[in-house]
PDB file of N, CA and C in Angstrom:
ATOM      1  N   UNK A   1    -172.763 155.445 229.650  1.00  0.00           N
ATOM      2  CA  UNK A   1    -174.110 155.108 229.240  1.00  0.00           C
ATOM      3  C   UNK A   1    -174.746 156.258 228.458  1.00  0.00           C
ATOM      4  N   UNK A   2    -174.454 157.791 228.928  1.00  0.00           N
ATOM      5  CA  UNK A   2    -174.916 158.417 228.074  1.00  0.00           C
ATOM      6  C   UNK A   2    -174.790 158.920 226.941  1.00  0.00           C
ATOM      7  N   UNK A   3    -173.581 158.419 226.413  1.00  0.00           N
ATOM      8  CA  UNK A   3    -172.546 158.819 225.691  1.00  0.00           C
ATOM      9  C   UNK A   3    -172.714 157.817 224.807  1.00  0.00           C
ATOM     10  N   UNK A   4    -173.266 156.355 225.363  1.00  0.00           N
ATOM     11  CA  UNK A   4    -173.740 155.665 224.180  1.00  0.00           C
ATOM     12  C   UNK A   4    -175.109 156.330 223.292  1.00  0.00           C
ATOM     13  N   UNK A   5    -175.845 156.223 224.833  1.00  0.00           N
ATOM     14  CA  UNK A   5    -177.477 156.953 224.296  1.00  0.00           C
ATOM     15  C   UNK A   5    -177.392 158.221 222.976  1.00  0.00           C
ATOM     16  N   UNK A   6    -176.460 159.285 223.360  1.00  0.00           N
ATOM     17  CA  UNK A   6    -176.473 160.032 222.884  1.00  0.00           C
ATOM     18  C   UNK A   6    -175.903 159.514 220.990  1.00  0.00           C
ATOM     19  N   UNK A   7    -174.865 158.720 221.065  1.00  0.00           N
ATOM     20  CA  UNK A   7    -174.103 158.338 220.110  1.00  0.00           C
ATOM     21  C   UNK A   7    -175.054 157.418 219.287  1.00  0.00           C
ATOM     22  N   UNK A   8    -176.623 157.012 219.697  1.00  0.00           N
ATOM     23  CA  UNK A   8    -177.092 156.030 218.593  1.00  0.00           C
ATOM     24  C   UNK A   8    -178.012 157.174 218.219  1.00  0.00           C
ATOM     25  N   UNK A   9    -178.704 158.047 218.992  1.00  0.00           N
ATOM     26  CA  UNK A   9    -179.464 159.187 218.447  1.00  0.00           C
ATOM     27  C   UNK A   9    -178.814 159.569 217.247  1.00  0.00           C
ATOM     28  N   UNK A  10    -177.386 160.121 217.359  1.00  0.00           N
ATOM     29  CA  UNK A  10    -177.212 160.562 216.378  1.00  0.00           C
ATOM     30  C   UNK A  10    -177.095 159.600 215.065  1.00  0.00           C
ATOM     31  N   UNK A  11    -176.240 158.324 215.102  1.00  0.00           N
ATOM     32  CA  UNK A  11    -176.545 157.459 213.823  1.00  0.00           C
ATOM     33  C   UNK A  11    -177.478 157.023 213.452  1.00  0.00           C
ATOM     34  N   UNK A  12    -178.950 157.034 214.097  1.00  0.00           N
ATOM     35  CA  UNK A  12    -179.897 156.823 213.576  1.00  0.00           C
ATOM     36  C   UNK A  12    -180.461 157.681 212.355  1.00  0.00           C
ATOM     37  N   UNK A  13    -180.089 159.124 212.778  1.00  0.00           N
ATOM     38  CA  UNK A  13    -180.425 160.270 212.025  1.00  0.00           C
ATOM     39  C   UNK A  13    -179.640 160.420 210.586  1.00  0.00           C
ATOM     40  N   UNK A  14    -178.088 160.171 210.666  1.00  0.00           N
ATOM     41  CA  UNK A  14    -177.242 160.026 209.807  1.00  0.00           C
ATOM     42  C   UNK A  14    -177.689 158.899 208.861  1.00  0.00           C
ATOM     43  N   UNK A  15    -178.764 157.584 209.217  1.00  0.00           N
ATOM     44  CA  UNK A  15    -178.754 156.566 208.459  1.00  0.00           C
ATOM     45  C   UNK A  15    -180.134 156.556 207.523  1.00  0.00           C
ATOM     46  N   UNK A  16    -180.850 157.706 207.492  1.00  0.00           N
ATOM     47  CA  UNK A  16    -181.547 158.149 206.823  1.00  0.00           C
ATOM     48  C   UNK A  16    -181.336 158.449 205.178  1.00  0.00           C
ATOM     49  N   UNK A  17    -181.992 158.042 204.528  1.00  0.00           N
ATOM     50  CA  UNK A  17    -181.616 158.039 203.163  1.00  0.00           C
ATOM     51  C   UNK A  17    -182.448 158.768 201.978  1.00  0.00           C
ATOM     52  N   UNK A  18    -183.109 158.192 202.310  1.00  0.00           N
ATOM     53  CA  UNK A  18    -185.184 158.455 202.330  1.00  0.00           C
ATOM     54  C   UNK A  18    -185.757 158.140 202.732  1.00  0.00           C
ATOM     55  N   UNK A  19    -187.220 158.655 202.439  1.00  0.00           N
ATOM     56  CA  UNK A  19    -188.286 158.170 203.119  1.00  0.00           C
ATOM     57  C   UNK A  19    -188.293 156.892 203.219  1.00  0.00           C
ATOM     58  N   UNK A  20    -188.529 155.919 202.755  1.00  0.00           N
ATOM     59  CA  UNK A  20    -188.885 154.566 203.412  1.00  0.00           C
ATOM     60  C   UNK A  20    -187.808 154.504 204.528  1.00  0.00           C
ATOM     61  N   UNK A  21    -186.220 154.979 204.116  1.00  0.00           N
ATOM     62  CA  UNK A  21    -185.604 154.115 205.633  1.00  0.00           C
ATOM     63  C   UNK A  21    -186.367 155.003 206.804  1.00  0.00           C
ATOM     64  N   UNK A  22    -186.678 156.669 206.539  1.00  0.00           N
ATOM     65  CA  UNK A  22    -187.171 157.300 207.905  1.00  0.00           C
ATOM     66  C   UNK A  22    -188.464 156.533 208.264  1.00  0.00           C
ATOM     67  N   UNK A  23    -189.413 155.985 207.513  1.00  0.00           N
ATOM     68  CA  UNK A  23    -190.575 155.361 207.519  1.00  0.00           C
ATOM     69  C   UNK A  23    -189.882 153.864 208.704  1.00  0.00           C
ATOM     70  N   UNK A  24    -188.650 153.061 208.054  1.00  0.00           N
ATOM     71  CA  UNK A  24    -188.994 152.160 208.335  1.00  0.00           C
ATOM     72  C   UNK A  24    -188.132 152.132 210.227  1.00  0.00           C
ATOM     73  N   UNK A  25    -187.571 153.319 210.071  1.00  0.00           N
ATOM     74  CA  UNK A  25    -187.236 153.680 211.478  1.00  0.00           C
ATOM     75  C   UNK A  25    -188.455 154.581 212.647  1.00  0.00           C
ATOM     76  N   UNK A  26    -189.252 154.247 212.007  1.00  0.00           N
ATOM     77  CA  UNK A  26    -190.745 155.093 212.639  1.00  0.00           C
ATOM     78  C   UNK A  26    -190.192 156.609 212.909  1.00  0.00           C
ATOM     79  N   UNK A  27    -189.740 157.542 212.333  1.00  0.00           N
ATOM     80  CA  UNK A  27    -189.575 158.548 212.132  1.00  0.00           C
ATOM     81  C   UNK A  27    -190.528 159.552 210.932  1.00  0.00           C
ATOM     82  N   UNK A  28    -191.718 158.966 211.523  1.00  0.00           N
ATOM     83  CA  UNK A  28    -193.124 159.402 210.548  1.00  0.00           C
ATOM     84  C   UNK A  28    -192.821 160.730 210.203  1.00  0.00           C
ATOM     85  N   UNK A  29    -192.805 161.401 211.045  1.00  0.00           N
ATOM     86  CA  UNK A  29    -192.622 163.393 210.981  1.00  0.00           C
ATOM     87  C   UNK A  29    -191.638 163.658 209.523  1.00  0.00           C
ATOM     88  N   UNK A  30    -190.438 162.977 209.517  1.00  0.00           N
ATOM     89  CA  UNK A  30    -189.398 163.054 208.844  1.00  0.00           C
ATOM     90  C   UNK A  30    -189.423 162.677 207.398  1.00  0.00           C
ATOM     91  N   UNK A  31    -190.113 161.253 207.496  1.00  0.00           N
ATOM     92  CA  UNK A  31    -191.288 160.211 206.323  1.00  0.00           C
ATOM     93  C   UNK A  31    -191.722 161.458 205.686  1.00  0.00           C
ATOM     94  N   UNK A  32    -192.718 161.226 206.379  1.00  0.00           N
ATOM     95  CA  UNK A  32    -193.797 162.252 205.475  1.00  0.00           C
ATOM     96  C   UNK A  32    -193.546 163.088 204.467  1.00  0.00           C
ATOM     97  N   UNK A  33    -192.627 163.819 205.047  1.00  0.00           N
ATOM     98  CA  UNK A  33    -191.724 164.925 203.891  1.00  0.00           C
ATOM     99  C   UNK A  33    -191.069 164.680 202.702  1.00  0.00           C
ATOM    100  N   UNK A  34    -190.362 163.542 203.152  1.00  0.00           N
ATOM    101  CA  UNK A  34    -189.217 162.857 202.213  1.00  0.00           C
ATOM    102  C   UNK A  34    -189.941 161.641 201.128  1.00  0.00           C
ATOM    103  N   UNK A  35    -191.062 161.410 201.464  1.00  0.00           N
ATOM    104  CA  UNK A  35    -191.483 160.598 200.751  1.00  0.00           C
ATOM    105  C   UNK A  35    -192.837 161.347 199.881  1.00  0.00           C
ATOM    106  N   UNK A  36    -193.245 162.522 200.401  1.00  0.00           N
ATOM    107  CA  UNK A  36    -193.990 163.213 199.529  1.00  0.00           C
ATOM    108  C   UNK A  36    -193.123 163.702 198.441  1.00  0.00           C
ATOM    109  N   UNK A  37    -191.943 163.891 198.369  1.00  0.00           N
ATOM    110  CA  UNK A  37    -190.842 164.189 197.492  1.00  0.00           C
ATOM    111  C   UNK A  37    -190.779 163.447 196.503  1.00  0.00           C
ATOM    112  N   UNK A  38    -190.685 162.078 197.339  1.00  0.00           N
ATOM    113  CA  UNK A  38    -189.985 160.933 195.855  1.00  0.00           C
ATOM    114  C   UNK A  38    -191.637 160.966 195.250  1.00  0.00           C
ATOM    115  N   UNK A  39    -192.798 161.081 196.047  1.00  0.00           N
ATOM    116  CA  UNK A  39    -194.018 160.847 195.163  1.00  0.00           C
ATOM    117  C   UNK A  39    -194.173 161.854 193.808  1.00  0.00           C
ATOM    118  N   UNK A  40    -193.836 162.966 194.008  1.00  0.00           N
ATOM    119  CA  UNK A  40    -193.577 163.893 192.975  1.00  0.00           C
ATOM    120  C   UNK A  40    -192.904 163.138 192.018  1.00  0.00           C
ATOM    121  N   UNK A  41    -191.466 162.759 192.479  1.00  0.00           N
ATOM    122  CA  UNK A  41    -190.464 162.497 191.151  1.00  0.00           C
ATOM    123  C   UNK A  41    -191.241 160.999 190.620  1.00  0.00           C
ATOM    124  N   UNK A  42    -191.706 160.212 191.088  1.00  0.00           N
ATOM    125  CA  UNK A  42    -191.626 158.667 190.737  1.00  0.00           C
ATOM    126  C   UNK A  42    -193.243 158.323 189.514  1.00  0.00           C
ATOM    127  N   UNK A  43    -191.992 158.003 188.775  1.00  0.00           N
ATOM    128  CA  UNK A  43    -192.905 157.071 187.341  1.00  0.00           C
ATOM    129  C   UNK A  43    -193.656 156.160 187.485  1.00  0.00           C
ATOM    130  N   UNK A  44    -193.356 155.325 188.129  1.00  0.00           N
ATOM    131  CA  UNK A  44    -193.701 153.800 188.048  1.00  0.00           C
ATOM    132  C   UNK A  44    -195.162 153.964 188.782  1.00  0.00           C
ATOM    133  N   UNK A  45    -195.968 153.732 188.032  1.00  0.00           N
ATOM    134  CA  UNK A  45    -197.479 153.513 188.968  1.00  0.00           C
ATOM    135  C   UNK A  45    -197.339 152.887 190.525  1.00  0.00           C
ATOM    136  N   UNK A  46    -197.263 151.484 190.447  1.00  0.00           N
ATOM    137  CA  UNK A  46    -197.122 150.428 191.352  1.00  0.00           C
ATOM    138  C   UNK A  46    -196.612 151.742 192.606  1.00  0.00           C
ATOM    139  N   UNK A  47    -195.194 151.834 192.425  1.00  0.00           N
ATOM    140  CA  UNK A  47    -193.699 152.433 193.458  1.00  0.00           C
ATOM    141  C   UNK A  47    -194.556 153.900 193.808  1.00  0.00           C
ATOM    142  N   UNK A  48    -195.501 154.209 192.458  1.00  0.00           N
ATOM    143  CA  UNK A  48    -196.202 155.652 193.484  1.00  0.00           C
ATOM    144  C   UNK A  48    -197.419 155.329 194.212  1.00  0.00           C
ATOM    145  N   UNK A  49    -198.217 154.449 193.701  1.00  0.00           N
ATOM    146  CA  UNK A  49    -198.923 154.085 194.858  1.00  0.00           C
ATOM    147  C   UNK A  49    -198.823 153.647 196.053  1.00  0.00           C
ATOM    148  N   UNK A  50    -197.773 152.645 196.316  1.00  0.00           N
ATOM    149  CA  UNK A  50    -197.410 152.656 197.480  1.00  0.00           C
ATOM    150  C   UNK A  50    -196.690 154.165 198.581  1.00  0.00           C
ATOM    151  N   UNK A  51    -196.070 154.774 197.081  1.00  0.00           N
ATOM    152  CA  UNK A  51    -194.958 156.191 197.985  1.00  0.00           C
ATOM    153  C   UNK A  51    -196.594 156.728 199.196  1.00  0.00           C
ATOM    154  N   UNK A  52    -197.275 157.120 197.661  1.00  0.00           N
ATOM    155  CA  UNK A  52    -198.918 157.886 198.813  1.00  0.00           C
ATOM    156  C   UNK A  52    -199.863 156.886 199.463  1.00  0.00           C
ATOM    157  N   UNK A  53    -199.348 156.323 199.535  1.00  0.00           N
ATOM    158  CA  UNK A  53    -199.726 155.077 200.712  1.00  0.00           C
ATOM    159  C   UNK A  53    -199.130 155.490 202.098  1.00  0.00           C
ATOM    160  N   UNK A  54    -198.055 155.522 202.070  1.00  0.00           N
ATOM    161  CA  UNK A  54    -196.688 155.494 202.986  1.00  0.00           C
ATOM    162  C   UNK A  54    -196.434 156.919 203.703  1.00  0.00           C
ATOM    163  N   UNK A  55    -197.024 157.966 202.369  1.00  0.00           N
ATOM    164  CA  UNK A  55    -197.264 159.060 203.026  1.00  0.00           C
ATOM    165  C   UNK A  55    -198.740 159.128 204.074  1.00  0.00           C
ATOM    166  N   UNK A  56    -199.778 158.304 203.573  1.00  0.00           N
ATOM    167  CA  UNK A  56    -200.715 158.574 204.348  1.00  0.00           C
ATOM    168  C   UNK A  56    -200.536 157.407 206.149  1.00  0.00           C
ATOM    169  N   UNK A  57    -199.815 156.588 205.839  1.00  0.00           N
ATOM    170  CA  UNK A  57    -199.774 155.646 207.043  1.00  0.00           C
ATOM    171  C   UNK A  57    -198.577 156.813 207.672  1.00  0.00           C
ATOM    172  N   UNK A  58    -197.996 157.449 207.309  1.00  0.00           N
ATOM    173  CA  UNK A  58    -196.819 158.239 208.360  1.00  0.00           C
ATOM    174  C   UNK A  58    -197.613 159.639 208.794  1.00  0.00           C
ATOM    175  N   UNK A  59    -198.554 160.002 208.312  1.00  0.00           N
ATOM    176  CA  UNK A  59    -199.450 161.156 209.038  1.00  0.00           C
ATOM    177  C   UNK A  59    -200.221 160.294 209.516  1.00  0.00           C
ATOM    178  N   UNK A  60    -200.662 159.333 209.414  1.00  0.00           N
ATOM    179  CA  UNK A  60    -202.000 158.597 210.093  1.00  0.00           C
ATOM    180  C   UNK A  60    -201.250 158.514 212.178  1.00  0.00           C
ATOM    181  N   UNK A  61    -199.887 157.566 211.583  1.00  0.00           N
ATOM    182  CA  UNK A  61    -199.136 157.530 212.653  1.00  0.00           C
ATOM    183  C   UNK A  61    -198.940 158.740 213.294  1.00  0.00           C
ATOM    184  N   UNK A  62    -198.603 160.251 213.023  1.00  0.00           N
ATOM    185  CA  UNK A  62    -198.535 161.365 213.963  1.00  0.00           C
ATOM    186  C   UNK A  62    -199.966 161.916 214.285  1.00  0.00           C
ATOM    187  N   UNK A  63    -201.052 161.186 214.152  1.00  0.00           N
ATOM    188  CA  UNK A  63    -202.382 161.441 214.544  1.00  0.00           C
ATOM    189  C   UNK A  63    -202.493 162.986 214.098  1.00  0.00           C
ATOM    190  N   UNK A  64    -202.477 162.338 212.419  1.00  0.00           N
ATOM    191  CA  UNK A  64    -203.155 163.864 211.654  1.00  0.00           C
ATOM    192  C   UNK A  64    -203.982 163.045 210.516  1.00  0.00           C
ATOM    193  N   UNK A  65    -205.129 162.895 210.672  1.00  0.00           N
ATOM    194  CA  UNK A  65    -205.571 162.647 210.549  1.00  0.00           C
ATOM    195  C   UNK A  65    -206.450 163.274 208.463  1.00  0.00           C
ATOM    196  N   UNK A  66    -206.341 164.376 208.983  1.00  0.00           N
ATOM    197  CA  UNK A  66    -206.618 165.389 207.404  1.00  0.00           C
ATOM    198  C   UNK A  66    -205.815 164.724 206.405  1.00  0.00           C
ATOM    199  N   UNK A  67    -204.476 164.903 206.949  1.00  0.00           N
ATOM    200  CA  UNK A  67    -203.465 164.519 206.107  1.00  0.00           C
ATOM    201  C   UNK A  67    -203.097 163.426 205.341  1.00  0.00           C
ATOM    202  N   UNK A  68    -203.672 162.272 206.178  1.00  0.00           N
ATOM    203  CA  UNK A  68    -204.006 160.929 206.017  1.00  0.00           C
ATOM    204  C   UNK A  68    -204.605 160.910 205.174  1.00  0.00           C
ATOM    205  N   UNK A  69    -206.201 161.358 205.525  1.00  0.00           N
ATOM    206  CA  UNK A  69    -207.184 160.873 204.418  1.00  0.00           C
ATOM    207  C   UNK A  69    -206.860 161.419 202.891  1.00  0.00           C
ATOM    208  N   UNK A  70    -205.857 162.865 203.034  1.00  0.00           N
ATOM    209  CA  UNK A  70    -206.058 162.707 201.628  1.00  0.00           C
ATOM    210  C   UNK A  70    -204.797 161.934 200.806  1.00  0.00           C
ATOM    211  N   UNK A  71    -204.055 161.483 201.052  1.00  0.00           N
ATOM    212  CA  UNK A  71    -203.235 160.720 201.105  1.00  0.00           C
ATOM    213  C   UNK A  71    -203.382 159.470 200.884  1.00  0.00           C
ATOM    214  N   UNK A  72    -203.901 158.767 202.102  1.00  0.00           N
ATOM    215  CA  UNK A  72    -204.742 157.617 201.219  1.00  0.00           C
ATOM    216  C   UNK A  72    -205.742 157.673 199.948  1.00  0.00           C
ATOM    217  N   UNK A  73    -207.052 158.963 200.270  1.00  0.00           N
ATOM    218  CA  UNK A  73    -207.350 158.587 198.713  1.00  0.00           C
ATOM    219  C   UNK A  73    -206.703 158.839 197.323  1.00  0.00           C
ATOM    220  N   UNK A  74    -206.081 159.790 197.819  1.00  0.00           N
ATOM    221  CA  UNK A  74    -204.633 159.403 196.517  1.00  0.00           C
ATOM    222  C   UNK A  74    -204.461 158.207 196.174  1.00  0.00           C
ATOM    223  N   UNK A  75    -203.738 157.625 197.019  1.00  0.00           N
ATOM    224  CA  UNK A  75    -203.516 156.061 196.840  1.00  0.00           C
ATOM    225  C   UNK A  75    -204.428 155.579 196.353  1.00  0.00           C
ATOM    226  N   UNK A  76    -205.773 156.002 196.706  1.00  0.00           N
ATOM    227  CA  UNK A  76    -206.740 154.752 196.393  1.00  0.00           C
ATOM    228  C   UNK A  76    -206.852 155.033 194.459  1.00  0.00           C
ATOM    229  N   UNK A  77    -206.620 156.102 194.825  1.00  0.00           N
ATOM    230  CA  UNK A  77    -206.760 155.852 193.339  1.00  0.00           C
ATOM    231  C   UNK A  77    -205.819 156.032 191.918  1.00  0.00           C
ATOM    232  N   UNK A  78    -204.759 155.786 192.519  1.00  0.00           N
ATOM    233  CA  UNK A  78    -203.494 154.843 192.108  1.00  0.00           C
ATOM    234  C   UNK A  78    -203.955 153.453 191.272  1.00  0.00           C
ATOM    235  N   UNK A  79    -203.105 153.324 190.481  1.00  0.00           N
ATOM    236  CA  UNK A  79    -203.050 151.783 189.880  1.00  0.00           C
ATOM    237  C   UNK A  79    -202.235 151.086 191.091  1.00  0.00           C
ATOM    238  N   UNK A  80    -202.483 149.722 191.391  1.00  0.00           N
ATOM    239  CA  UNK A  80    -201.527 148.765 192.166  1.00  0.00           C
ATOM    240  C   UNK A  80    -201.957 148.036 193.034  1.00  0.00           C
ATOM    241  N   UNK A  81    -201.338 147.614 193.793  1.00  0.00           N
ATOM    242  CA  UNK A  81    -201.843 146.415 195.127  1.00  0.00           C
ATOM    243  C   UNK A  81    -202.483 147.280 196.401  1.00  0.00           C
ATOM    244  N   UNK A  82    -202.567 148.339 196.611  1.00  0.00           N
ATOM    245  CA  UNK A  82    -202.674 149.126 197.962  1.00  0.00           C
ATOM    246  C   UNK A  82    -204.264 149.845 197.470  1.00  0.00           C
ATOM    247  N   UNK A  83    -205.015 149.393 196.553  1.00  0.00           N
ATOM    248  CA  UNK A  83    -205.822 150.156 196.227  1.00  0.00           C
ATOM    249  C   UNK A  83    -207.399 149.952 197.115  1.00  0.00           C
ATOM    250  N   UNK A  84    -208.037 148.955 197.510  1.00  0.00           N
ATOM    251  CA  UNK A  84    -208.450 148.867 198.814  1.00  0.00           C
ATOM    252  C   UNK A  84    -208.187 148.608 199.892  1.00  0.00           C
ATOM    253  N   UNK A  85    -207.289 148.725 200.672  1.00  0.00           N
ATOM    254  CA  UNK A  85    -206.273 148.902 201.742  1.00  0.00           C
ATOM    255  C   UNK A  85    -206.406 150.361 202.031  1.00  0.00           C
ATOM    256  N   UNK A  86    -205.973 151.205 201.106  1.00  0.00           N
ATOM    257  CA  UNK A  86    -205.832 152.498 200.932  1.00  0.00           C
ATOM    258  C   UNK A  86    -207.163 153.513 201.331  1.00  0.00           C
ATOM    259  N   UNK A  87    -208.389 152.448 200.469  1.00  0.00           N
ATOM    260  CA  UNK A  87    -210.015 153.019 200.616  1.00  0.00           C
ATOM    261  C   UNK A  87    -210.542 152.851 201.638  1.00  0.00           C
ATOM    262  N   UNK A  88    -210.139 151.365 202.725  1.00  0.00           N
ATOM    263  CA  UNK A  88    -210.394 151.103 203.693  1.00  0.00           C
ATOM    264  C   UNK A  88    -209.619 152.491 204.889  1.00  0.00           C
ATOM    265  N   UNK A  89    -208.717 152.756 204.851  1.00  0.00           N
ATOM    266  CA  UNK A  89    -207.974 153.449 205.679  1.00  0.00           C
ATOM    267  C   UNK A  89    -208.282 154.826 205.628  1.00  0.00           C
ATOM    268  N   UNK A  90    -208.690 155.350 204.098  1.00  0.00           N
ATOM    269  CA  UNK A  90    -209.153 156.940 203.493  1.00  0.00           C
ATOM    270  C   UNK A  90    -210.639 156.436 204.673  1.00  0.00           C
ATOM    271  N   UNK A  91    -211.131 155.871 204.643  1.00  0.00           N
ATOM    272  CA  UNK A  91    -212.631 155.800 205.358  1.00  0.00           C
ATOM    273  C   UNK A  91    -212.326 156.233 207.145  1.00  0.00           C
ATOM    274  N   UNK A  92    -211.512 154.857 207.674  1.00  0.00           N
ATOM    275  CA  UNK A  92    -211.044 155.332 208.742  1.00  0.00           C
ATOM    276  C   UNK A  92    -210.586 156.635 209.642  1.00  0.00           C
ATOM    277  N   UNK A  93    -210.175 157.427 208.635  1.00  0.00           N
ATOM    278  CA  UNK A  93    -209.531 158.637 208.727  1.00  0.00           C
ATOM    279  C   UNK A  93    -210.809 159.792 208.815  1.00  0.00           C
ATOM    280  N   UNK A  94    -211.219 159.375 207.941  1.00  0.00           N
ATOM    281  CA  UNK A  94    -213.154 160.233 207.749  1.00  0.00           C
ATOM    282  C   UNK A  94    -213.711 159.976 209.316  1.00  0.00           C
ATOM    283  N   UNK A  95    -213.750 159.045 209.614  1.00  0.00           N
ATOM    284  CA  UNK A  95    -214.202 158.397 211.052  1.00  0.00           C
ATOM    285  C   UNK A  95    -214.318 159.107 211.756  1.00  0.00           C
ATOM    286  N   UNK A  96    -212.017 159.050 212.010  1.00  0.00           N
ATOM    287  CA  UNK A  96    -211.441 160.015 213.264  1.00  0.00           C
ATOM    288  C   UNK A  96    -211.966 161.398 213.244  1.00  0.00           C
ATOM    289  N   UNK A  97    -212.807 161.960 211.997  1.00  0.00           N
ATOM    290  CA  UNK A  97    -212.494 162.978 212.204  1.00  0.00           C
ATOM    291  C   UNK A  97    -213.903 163.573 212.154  1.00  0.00           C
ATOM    292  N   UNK A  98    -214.708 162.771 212.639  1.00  0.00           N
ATOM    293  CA  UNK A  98    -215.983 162.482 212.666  1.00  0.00           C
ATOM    294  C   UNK A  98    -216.897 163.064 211.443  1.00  0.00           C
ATOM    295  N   UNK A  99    -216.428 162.746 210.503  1.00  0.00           N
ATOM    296  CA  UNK A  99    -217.250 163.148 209.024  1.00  0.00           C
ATOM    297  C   UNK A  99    -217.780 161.409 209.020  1.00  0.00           C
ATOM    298  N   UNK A 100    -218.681 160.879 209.552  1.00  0.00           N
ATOM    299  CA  UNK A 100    -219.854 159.799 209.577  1.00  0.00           C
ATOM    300  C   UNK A 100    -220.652 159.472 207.995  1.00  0.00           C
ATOM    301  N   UNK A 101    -220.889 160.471 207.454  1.00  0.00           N
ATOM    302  CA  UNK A 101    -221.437 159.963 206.189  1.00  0.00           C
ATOM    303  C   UNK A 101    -220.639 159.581 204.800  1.00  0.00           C
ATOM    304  N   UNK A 102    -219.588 160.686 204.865  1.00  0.00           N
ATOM    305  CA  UNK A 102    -218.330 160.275 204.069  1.00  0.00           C
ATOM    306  C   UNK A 102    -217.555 159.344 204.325  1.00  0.00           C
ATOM    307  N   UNK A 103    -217.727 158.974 205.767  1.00  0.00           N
ATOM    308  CA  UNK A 103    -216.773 157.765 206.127  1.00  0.00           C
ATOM    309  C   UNK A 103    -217.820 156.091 205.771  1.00  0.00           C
ATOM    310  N   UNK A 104    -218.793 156.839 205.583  1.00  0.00           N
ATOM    311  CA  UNK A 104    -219.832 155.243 205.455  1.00  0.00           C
ATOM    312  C   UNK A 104    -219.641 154.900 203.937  1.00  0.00           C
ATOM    313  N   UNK A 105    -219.999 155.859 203.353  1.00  0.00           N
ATOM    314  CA  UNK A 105    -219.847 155.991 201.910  1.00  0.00           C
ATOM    315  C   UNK A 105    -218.511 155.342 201.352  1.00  0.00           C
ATOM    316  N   UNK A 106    -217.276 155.864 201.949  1.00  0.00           N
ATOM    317  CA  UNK A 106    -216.000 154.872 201.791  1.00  0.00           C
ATOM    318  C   UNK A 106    -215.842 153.893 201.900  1.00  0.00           C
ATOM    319  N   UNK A 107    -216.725 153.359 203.488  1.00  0.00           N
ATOM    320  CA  UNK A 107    -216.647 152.206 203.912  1.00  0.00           C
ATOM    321  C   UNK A 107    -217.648 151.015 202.543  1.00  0.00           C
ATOM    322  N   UNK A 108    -218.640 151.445 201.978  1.00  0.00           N
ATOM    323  CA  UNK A 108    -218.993 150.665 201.314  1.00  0.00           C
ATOM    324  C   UNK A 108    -218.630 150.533 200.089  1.00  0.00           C
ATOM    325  N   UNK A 109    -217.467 151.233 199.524  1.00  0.00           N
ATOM    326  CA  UNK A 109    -216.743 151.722 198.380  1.00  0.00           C
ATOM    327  C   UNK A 109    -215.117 150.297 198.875  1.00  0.00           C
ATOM    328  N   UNK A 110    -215.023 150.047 199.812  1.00  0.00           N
ATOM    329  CA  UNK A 110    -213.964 149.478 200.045  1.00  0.00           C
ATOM    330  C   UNK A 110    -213.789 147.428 200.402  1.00  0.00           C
TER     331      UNK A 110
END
């Protein structure tokens, strides 16, 4: 039994590619890094708005909150589909972190 346990730990880690697969294995910590990477390299409007999207939902998930917000408003202000999604969530993050007037201000921006 432990020898299985131990044996999927490790292929989980090995099956990492990039960020989205660490993303889509909830390996946020790992995300974060790897997908702030491809956000650097990547052309395509759409594929980078989502990348700093993805970066801000994988710090949101390790309850960091800083990191998030700026992350999402990156995103938000991205060309693409994530662009109030992104404003809604940049607000949220203001919330957690009890900045109240910046987070209202978002909130009616979203």
């Amino acid at each position: 039994m432990l020898g299985y346990l131990l044996g999927s730990c490790k292929s989980q880690k090995t099956d990492i590619k990039n960020g989205r697969s660490a993303y889509e294995r909830k390996l946020y910590h790992i995300a974060a890094g790897l997908l702030q990477k491809q956000y650097d390299k990547e052309k395509n409007p759409l594929r980078k708005q989502e990348t700093a999207f993805l970066v801000g939902r994988s710090f949101d998930r390790n309850n960091q909150p800083e990191n998030a917000a700026y992350w999402y408003l990156k995103a938000s202000k991205e060309y693409g589909n994530y662009t109030a999604e992104a404003l809604f969530r940049y607000a949220q993050m203001l919330k957690k972190q009890e900045l109240y007037d910046s987070a209202i201000n978002a909130f009616t921006q979203a």
